[in-house]
Protein backbone atom coordinates (compact mmCIF):
# COMPACT_ATOMS: atom_id res chain seq x y z
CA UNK A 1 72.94 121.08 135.64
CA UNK A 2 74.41 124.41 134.53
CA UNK A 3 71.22 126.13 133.42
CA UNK A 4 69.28 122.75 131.82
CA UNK A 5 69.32 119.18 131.89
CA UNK A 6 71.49 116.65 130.18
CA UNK A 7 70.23 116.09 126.40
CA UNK A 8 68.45 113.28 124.85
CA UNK A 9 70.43 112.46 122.06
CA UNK A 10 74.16 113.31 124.71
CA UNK A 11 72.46 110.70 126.97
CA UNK A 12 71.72 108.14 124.39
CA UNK A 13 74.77 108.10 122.63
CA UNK A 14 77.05 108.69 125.92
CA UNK A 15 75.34 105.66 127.89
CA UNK A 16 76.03 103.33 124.44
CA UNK A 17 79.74 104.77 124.69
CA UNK A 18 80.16 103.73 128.49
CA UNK A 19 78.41 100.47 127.96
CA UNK A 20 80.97 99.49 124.88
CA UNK A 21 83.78 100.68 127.22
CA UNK A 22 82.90 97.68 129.44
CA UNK A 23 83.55 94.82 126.45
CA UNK A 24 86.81 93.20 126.08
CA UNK A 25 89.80 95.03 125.08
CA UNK A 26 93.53 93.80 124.19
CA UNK A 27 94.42 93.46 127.81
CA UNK A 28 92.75 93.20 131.50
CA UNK A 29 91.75 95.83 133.43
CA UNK A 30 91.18 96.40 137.02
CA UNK A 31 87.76 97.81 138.33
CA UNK A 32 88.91 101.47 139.04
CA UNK A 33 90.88 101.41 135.61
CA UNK A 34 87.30 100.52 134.11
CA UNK A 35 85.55 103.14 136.36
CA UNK A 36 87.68 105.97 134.90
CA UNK A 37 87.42 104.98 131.03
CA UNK A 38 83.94 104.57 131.59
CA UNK A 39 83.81 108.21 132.33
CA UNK A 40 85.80 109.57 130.23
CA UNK A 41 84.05 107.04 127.00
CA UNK A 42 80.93 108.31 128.01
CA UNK A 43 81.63 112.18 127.69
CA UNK A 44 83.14 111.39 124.12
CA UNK A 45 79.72 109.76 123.69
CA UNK A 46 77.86 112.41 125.39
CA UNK A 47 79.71 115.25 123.05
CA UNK A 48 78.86 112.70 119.80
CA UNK A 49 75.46 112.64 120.76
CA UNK A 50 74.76 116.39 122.00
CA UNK A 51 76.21 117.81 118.58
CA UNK A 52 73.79 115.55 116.65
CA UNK A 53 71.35 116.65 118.48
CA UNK A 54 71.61 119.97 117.99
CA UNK A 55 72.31 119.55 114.10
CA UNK A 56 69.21 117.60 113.77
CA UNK A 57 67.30 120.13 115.56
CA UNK A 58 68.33 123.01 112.92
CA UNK A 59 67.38 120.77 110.44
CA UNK A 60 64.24 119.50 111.52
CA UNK A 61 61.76 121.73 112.91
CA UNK A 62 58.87 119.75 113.77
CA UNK A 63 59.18 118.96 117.68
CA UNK A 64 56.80 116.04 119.06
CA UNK A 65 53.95 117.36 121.64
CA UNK A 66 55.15 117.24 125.30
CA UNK A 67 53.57 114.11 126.23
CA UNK A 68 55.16 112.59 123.63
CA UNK A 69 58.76 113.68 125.13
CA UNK A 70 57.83 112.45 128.62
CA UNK A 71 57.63 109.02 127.11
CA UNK A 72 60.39 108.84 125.00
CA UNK A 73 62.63 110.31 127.87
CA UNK A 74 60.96 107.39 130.30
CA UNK A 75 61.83 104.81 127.38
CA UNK A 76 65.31 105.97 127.38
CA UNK A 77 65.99 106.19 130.89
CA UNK A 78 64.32 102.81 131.52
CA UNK A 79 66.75 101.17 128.28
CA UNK A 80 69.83 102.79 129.34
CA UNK A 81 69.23 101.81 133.27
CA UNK A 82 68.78 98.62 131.79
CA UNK A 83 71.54 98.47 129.54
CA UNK A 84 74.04 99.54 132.03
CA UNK A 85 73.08 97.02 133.95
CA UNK A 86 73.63 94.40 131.83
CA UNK A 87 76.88 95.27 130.66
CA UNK A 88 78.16 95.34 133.72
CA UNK A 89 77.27 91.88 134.32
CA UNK A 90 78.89 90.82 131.50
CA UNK A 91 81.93 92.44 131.85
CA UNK A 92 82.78 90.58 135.10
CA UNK A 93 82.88 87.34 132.63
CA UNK A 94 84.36 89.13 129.46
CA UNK A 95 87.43 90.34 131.82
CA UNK A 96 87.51 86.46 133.21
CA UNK A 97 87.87 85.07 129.75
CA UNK A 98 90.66 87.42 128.88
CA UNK A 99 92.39 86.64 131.68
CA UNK A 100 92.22 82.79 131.28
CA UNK A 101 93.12 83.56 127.10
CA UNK A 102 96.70 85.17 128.55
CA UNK A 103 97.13 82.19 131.34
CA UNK A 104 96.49 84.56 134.25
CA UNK A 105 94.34 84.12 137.72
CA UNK A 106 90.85 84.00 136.64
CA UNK A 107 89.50 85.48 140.07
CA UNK A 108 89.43 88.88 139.92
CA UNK A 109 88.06 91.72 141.76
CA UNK A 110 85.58 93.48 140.16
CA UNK A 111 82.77 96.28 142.04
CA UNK A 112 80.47 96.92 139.07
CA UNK A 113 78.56 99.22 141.94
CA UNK A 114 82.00 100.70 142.67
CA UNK A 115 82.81 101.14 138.43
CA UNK A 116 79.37 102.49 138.17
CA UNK A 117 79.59 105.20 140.97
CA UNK A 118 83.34 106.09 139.89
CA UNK A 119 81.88 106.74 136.26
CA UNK A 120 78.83 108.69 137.34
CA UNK A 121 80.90 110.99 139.66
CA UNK A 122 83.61 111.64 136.95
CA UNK A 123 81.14 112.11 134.12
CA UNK A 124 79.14 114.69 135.70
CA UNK A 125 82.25 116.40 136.87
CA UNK A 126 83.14 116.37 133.15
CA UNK A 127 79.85 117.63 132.02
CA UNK A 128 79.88 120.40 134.60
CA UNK A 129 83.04 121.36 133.41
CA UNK A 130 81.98 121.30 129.84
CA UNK A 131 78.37 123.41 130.40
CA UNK A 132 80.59 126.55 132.42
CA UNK A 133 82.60 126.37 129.56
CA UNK A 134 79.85 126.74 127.10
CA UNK A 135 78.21 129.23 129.61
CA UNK A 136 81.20 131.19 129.35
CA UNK A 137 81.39 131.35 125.84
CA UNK A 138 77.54 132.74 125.62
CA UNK A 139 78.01 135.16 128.06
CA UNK A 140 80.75 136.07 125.78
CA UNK A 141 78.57 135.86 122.40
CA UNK A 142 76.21 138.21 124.31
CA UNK A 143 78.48 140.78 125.31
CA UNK A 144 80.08 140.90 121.39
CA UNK A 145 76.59 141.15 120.00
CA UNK A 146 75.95 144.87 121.59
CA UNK A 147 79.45 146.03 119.08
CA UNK A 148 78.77 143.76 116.40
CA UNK A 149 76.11 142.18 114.08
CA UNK A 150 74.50 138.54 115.61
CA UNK A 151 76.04 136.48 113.04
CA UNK A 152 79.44 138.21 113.38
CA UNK A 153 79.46 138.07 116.70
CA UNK A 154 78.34 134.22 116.98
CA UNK A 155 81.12 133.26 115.10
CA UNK A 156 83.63 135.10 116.61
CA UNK A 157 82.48 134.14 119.83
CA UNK A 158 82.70 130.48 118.70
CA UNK A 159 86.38 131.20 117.56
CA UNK A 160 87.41 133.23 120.65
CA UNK A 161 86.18 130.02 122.38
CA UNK A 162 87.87 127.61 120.66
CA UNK A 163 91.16 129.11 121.00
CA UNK A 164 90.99 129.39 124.40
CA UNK A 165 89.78 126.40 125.31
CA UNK A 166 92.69 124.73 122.42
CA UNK A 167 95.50 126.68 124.36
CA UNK A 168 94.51 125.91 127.79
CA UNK A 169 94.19 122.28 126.69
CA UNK A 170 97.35 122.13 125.03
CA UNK A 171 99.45 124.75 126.84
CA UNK A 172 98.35 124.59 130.12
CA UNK A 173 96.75 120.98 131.16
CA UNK A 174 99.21 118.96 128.45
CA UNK A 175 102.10 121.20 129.32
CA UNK A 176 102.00 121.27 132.45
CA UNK A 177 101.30 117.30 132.22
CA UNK A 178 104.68 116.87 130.35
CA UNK A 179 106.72 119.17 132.60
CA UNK A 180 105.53 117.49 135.59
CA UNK A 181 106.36 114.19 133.99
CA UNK A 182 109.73 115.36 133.07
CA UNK A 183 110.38 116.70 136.68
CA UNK A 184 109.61 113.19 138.27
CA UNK A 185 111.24 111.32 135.71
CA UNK A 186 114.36 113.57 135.58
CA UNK A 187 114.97 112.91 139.35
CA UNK A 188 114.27 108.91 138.56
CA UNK A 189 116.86 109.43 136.27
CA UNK A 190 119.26 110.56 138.53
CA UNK A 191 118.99 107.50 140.74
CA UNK A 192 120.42 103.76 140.62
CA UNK A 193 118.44 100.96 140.92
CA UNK A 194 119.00 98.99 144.03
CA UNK A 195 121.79 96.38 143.55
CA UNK A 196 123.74 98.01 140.27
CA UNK A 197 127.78 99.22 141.00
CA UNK A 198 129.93 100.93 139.68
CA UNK A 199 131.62 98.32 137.56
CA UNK A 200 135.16 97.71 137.48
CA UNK A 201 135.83 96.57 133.95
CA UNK A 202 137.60 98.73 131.35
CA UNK A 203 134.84 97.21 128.85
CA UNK A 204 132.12 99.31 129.95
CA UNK A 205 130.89 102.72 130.17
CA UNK A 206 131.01 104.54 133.18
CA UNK A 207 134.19 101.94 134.15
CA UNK A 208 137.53 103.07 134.30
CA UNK A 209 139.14 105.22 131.51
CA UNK A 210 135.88 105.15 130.04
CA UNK A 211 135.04 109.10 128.26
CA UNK A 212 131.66 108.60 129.53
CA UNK A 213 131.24 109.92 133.63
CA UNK A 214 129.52 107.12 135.44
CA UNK A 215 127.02 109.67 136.75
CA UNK A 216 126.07 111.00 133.40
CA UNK A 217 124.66 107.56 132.28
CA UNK A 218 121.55 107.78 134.05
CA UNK A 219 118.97 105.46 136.19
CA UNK A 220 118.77 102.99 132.80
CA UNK A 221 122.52 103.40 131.80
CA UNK A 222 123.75 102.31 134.79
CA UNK A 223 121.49 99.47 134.65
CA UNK A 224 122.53 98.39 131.43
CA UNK A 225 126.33 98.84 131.49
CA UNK A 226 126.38 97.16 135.15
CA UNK A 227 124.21 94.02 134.02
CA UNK A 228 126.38 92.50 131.66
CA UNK A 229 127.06 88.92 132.51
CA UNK A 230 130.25 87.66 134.10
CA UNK A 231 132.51 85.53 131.85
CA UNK A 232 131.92 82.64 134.63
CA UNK A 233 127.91 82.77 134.34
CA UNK A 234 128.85 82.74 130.35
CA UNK A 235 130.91 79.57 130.23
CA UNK A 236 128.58 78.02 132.73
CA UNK A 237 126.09 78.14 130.38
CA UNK A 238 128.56 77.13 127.06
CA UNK A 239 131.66 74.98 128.89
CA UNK A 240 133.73 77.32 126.74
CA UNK A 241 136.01 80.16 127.86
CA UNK A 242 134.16 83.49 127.92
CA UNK A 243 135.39 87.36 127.77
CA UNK A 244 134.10 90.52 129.31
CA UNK A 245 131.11 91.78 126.80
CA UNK A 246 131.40 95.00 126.08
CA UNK A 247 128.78 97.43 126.63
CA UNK A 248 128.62 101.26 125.65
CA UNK A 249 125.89 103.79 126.84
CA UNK A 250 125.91 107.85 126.29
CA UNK A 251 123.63 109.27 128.78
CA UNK A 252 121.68 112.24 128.11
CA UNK A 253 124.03 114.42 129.97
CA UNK A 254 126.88 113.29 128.78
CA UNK A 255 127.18 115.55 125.53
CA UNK A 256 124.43 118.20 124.17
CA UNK A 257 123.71 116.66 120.55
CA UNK A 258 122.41 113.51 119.23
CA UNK A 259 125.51 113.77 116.83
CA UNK A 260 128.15 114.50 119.69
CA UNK A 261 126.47 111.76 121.39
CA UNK A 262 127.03 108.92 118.50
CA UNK A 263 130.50 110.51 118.41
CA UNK A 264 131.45 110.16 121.69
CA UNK A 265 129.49 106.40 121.70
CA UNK A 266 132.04 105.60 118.60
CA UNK A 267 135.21 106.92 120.87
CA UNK A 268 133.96 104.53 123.46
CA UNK A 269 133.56 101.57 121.04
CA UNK A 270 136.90 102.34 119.31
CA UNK A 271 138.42 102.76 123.08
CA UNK A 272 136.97 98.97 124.46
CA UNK A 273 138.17 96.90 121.16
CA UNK A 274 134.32 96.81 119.77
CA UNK A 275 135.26 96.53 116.75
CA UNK A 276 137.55 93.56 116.73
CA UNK A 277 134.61 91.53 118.30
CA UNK A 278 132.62 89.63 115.56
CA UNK A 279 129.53 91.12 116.23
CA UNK A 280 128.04 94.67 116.84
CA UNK A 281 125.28 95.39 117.94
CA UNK A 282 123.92 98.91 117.91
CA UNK A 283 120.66 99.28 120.00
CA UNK A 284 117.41 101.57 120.08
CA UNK A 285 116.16 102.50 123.91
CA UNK A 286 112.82 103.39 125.27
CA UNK A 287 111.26 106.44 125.98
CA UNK A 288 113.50 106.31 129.79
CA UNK A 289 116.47 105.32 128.19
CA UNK A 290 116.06 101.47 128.80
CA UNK A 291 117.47 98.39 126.84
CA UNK A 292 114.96 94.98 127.31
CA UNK A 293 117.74 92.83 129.40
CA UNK A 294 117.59 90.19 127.13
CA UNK A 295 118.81 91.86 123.85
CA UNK A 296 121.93 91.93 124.61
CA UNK A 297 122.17 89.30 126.70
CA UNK A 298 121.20 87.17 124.07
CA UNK A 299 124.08 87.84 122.20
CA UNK A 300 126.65 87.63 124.85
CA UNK A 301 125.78 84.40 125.92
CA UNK A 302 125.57 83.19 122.40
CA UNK A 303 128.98 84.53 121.25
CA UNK A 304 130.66 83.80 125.22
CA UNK A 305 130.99 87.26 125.80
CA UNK A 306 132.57 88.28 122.43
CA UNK A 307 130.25 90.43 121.65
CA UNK A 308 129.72 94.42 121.72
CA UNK A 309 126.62 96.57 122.19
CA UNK A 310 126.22 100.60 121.76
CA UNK A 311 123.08 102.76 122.83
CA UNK A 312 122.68 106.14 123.53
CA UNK A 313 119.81 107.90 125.81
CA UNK A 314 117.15 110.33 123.61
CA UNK A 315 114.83 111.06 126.52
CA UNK A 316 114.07 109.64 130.23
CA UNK A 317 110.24 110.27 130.01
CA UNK A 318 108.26 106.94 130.44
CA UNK A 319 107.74 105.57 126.84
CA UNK A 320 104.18 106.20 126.64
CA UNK A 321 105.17 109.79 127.13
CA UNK A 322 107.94 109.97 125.15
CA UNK A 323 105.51 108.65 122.01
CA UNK A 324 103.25 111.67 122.55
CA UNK A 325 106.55 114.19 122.38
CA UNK A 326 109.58 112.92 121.98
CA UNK A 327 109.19 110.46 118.59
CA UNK A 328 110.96 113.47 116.57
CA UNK A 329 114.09 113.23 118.98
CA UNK A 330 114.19 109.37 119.02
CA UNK A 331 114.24 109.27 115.64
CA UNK A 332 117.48 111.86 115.24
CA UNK A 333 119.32 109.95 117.49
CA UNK A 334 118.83 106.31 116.33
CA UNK A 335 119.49 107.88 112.73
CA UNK A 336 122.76 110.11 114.24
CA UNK A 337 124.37 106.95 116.26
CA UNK A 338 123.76 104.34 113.27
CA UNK A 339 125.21 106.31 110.91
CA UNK A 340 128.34 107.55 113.16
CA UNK A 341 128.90 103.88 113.98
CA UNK A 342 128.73 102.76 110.59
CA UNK A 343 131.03 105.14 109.29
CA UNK A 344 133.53 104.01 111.69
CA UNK A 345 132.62 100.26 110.83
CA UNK A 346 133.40 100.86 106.90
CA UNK A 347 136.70 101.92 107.51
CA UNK A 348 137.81 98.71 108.55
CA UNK A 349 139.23 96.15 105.91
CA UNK A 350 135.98 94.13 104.76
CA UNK A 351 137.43 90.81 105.57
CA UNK A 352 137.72 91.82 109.81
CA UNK A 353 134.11 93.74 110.17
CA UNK A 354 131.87 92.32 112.65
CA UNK A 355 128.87 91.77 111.69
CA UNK A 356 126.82 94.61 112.33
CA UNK A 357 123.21 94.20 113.71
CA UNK A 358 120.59 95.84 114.93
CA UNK A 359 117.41 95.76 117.70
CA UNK A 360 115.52 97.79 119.58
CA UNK A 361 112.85 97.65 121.47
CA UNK A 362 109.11 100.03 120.86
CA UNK A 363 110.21 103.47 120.66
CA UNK A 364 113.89 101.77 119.71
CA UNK A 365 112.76 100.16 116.60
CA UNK A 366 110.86 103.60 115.68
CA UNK A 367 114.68 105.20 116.23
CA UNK A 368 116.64 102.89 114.11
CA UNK A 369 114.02 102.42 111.54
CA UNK A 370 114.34 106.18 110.76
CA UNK A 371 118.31 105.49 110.00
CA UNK A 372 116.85 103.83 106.18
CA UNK A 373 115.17 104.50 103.21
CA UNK A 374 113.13 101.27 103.37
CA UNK A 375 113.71 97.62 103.76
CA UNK A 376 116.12 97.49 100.89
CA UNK A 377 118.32 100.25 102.31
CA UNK A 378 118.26 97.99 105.92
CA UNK A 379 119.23 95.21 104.53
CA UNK A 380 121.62 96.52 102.17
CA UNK A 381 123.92 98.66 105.03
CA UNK A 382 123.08 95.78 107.48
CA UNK A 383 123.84 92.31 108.46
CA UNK A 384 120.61 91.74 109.98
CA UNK A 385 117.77 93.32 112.50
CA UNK A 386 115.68 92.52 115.31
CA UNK A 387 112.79 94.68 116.17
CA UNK A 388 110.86 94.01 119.33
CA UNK A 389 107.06 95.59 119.84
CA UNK A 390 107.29 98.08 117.23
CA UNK A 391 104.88 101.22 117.60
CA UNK A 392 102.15 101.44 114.71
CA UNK A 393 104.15 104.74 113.12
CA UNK A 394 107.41 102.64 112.51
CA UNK A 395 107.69 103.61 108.55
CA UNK A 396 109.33 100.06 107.29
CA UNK A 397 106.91 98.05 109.20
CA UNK A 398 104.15 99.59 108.17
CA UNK A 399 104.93 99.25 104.37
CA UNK A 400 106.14 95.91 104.43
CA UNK A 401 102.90 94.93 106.48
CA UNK A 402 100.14 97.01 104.24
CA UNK A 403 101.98 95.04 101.50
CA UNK A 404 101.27 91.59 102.67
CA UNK A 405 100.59 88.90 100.77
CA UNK A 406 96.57 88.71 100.13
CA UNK A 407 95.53 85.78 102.78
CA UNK A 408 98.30 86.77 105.61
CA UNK A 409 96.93 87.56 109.15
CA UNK A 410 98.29 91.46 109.98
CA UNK A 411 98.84 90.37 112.90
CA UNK A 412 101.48 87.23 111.43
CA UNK A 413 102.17 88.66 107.71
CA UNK A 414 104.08 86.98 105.02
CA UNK A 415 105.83 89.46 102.87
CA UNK A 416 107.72 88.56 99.78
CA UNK A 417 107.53 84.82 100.91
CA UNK A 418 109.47 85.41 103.66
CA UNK A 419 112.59 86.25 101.83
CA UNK A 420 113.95 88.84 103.41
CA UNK A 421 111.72 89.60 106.40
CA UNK A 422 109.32 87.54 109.38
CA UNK A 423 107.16 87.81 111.98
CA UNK A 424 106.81 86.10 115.25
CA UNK A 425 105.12 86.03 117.99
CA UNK A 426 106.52 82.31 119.10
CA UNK A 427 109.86 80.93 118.37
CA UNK A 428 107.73 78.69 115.61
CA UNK A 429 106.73 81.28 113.83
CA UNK A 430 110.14 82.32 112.18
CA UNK A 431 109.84 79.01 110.85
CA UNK A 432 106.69 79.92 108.74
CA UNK A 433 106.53 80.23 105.95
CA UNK A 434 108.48 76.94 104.75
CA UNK A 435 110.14 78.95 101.84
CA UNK A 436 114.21 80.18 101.43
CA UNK A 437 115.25 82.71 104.05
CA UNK A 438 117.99 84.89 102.53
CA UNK A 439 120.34 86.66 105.01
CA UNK A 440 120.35 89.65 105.72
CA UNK A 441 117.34 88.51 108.07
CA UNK A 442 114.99 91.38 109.90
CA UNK A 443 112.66 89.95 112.22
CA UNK A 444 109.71 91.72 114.08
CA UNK A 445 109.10 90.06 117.62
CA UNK A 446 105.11 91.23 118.11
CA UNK A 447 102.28 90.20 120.15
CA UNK A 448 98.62 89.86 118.62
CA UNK A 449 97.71 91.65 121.99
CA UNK A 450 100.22 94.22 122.28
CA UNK A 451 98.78 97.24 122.18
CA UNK A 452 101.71 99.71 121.15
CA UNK A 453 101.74 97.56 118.22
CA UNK A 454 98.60 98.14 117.43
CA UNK A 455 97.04 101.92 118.58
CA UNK A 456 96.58 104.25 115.68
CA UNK A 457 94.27 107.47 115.64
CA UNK A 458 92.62 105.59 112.37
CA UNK A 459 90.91 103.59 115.23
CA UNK A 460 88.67 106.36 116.06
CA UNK A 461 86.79 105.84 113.10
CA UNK A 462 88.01 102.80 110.85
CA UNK A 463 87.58 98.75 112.14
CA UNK A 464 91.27 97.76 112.01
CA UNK A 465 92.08 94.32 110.16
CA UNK A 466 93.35 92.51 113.16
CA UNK A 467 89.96 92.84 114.58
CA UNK A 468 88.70 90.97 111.23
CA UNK A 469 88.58 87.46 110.35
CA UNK A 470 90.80 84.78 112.78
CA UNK A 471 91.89 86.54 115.77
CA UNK A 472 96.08 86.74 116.77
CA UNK A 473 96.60 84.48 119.21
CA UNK A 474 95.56 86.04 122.92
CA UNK A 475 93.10 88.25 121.32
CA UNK A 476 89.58 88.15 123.04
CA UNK A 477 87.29 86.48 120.03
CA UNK A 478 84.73 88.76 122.01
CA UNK A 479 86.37 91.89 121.47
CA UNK A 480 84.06 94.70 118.99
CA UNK A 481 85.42 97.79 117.47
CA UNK A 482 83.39 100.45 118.14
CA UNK A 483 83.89 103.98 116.92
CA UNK A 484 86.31 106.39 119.23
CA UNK A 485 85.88 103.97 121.55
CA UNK A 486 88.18 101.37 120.60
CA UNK A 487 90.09 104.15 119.74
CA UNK A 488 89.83 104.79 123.54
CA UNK A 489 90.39 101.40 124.88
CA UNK A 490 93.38 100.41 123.11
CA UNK A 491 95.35 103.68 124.04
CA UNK A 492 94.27 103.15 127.90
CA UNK A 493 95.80 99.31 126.98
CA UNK A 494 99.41 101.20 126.09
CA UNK A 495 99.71 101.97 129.96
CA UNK A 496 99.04 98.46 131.38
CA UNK A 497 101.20 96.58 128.29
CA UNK A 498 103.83 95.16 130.41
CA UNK A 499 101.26 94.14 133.25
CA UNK A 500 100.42 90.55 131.99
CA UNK A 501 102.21 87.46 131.40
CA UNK A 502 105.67 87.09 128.73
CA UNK A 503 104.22 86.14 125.15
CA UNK A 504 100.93 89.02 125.48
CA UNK A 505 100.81 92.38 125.66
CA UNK A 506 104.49 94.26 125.00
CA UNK A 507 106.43 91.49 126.95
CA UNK A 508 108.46 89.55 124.92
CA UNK A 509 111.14 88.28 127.13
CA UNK A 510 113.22 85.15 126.21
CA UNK A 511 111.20 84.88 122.91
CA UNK A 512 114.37 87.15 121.60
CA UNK A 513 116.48 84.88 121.56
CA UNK A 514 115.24 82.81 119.06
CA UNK A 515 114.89 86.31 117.01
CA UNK A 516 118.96 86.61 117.43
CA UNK A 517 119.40 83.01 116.61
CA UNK A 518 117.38 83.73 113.05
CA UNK A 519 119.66 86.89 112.55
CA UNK A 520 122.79 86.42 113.98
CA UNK A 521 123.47 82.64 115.38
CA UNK A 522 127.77 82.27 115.65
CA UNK A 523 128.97 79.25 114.22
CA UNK A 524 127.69 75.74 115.26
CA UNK A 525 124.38 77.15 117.51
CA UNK A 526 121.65 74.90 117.13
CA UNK A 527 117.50 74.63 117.83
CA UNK A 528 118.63 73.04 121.58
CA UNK A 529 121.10 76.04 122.45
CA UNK A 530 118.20 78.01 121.78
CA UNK A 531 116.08 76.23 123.92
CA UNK A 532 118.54 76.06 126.76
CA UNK A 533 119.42 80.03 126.36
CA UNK A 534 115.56 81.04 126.38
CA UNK A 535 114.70 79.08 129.52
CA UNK A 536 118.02 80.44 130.98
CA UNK A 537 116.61 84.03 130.57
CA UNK A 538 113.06 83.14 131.24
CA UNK A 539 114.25 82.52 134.81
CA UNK A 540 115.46 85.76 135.59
């Protein structure tokens, strides 16, 4: 294979690498999915295992007779064949179990013949790849060593290498990645999603006399602003009279800045009456520009339409992208159209502010996070939060959850007593614990299984706590960490979060509600109006 034959130690370590790939995870997979993480697992492994190999053999001269080899290559061959085959019959059953954990159809499809051949063919392809590389960069070595001195010319060989192979991963394959991304999802962006008009409200952007063009809102804009609820769907659910909500959106293309953006959102706020509603809500989006539907719906029905919502568009790469490149931009423009709406807000006489709230979803919690110092800032410039799935970088909820109190799950952690700040993954756990809940509230909405929650790069080589002690709820009591490769497994998860049922993974649905109700509840709402709202939305 390119000169020689696999190593020992690369095939050890990069059949133990597949073989882990096959337990548990957060979240389901289907049998190609597998196939292809297999693969790619066991080429991490491989590269582990190769590079210790060839460390140990500079250190250790001795080399064991020939015979000696030809058995210890038949033993490992004969373990790993053996091996592989009995982790793929157990991953049929670990896959089942997870399955049944998250309440979905146990009877899957699963070709371990078909996940075995799709790894083998991908792994070699790999490896091939990886030995003309190598091949290249001896041929290389030997052509610098007729100028220069062996050693110098090793290492800059090595270098030369390096680079090259750093650039054309980075500026080539990842770049042209992104900008293919950005080409589909920029023409996604110009469409409409089958159903949504124009709307005819003033109260809206993109409606008449609004400053903001209904074909610069984009795909998710024009989604959002043309969703909002009719007043009769509102006092259907209340039996009192309901308004128009308002909703404003700023599309990317509908000013150049993240600052012209927030001022233009706060034009469109001042223009619909937003701030003569009693509340206001200002909103974080996604990596495509998209609000979860039942944020603000929430709201509306709760206050019968008398309420007001602002978000602005950052990026309209799918989330997962947008994480990888576009954090730096979310975060300027969650910061830019907080503090342009706030501004606005403390002009008013303090007795006839709305209440001024926050939530966003993922990447829209990482936005408006960036807007404060820390907790106390939030709560101090605030009247409350709600943060839905929030990625592992958000800065407040990582410091509020490394400073848990000892005892608290990370996946459901108490902080301060619960004074200030909750987490929930069911509407009972805002309840918990029993203790004084001050207002301002900020509650995080996460799932022990979601995996944007919970992929860091400190996976690759430190066990995480969630995977110690009493598993989150949903959580696979058969799921190992194993070095890089839960690493691995977890960031495959991010792509398949919103493929399972509402309460796992990053779907979180109705369960907002109850979130809104802790932070923002209008006069007289109750536990039953929050039952009656959440199965309202779960039906949708």
């Amino acid at each position: 294979m390119v000169r020689r034959w696999p190593g020992f130690g690369g095939v050890l370590l990069g059949t133990l690498f597949a073989c882990a790939s096959l337990t548990p995870s957060l979240l389901p997979r289907t049998w190609m999915y597998q196939g292809v993480m297999a693969a790619v697992t066991a080429l991490m492994g491989y590269a582990a295992g190769a590079a210790l190999g060839a460390l140990g053999r500079a250190l250790i001269r001795y080399r064991p007779p020939e015979r000696g080899r030809r058995l210890a290559w038949r033993a490992l061959i004969g373990g790993c064949a053996v091996l592989t085959v009995v982790a793929l019959w157990y991953s049929h059953d670990w896959q089942r179990d997870l399955r049944a954990l998250m309440g979905m159809d146990t009877s899957l499809t699963w070709f371990p013949p078909l996940i075995l051949g799709v790894a083998v063919v991908l792994f070699t392809l790999g490896l091939l790849l990886a030995r003309l590389v190598r091949l290249g960069g001896r041929k290389l070595i030997g052509w610098l060593d007729r100028f220069v001195p062996v050693q110098v010319g090793r290492a800059i060989g090595v270098v030369l290498m390096a680079v090259l192979v750093a650039v054309f991963a980075n500026d080539v394959l990842f770049s042209a990645f992104v900008a293919r991304m950005s080409d589909v999802s920029s023409v996604a962006n110009q469409g409409t999603a089958p159903g949504v008009r124009r709307p005819a409200t003033r109260l809206v952007s993109g409606g008449p006399g609004s400053f903001v063009p209904w074909d610069t809102l984009g795909k998710e804009g024009r989604t959002f602003v043309a969703s909002a609820p009719a007043p009769a769907r509102l006092t259907a659910f209340s039996g009192r009279p309901a308004t128009e909500p308002i909703r404003v959106y700023v599309g990317l293309e509908a000013a150049p800045t993240p600052q012209a953006q927030a001022a233009l959102a706060v034009r469109e706020l001042e223009r619909t009456g937003a701030f003569r509603r009693p509340v206001l809500a200002v909103l974080g989006t996604t990596g495509t520009g998209w609000v979860d539907p039942s944020i603000p719906a929430s709201l509306e029905y709760m206050y019968d339409g008398r309420s007001a919502t602002v978000a602005v568009q950052y990026s309209y790469l799918p989330s997962w992208v947008s994480f990888l490149v576009d954090r730096e931009r979310a975060a300027r423009a969650g910061r830019a159209l907080f503090e342009a709406v706030r501004a606005r807000w403390a002009e008013l006489p303090a007795d006839s502010r709305p209440k001024l709230v926050l939530a966003g979803e993922s990447l829209g919690s990482y936005a408006l996070e960036h807007a404060f110092r820390d907790l106390g800032d939030l709560t101090a410039r605030t009247d409350g939060a709600v943060f839905v799935g929030p990625p592992n970088v958000n800065p407040i909820w990582r410091h509020v959850t490394v400073g848990r109190e000892p005892g608290s799950p990370v996946w459901r952690p108490v902080y301060e007593a619960g004074r200030t700040v909750r987490f929930a993954q069911t509407p009972g756990d805002l309840g918990r614990p029993p203790g004084p809940w001050a207002r301002p509230r900020v509650v995080y909405l996460q799932n022990a299984s979601d995996p944007i929650v919970w992929w860091t790069p400190a996976l690759i080589l430190r066990r995480p706590a969630w995977l110690e002690g009493e598993r989150g709820p949903g959580v696979n009591p058969r799921m190992k960490w194993f070095p890089l490769v839960t690493f691995w497994q977890v960031l495959v998860d991010m792509t398949s979060a919103l493929s399972v049922p509402p309460g796992h993974g990053h779907r979180y649905n109705a369960n907002v509600v109850d979130a809104w109700a802790a932070v923002a509840a209008p006069p007289g709402w109750d536990a039953a109006d929050s039952v009656r709202l959440r199965t309202l939305l779960s039906s949708f």
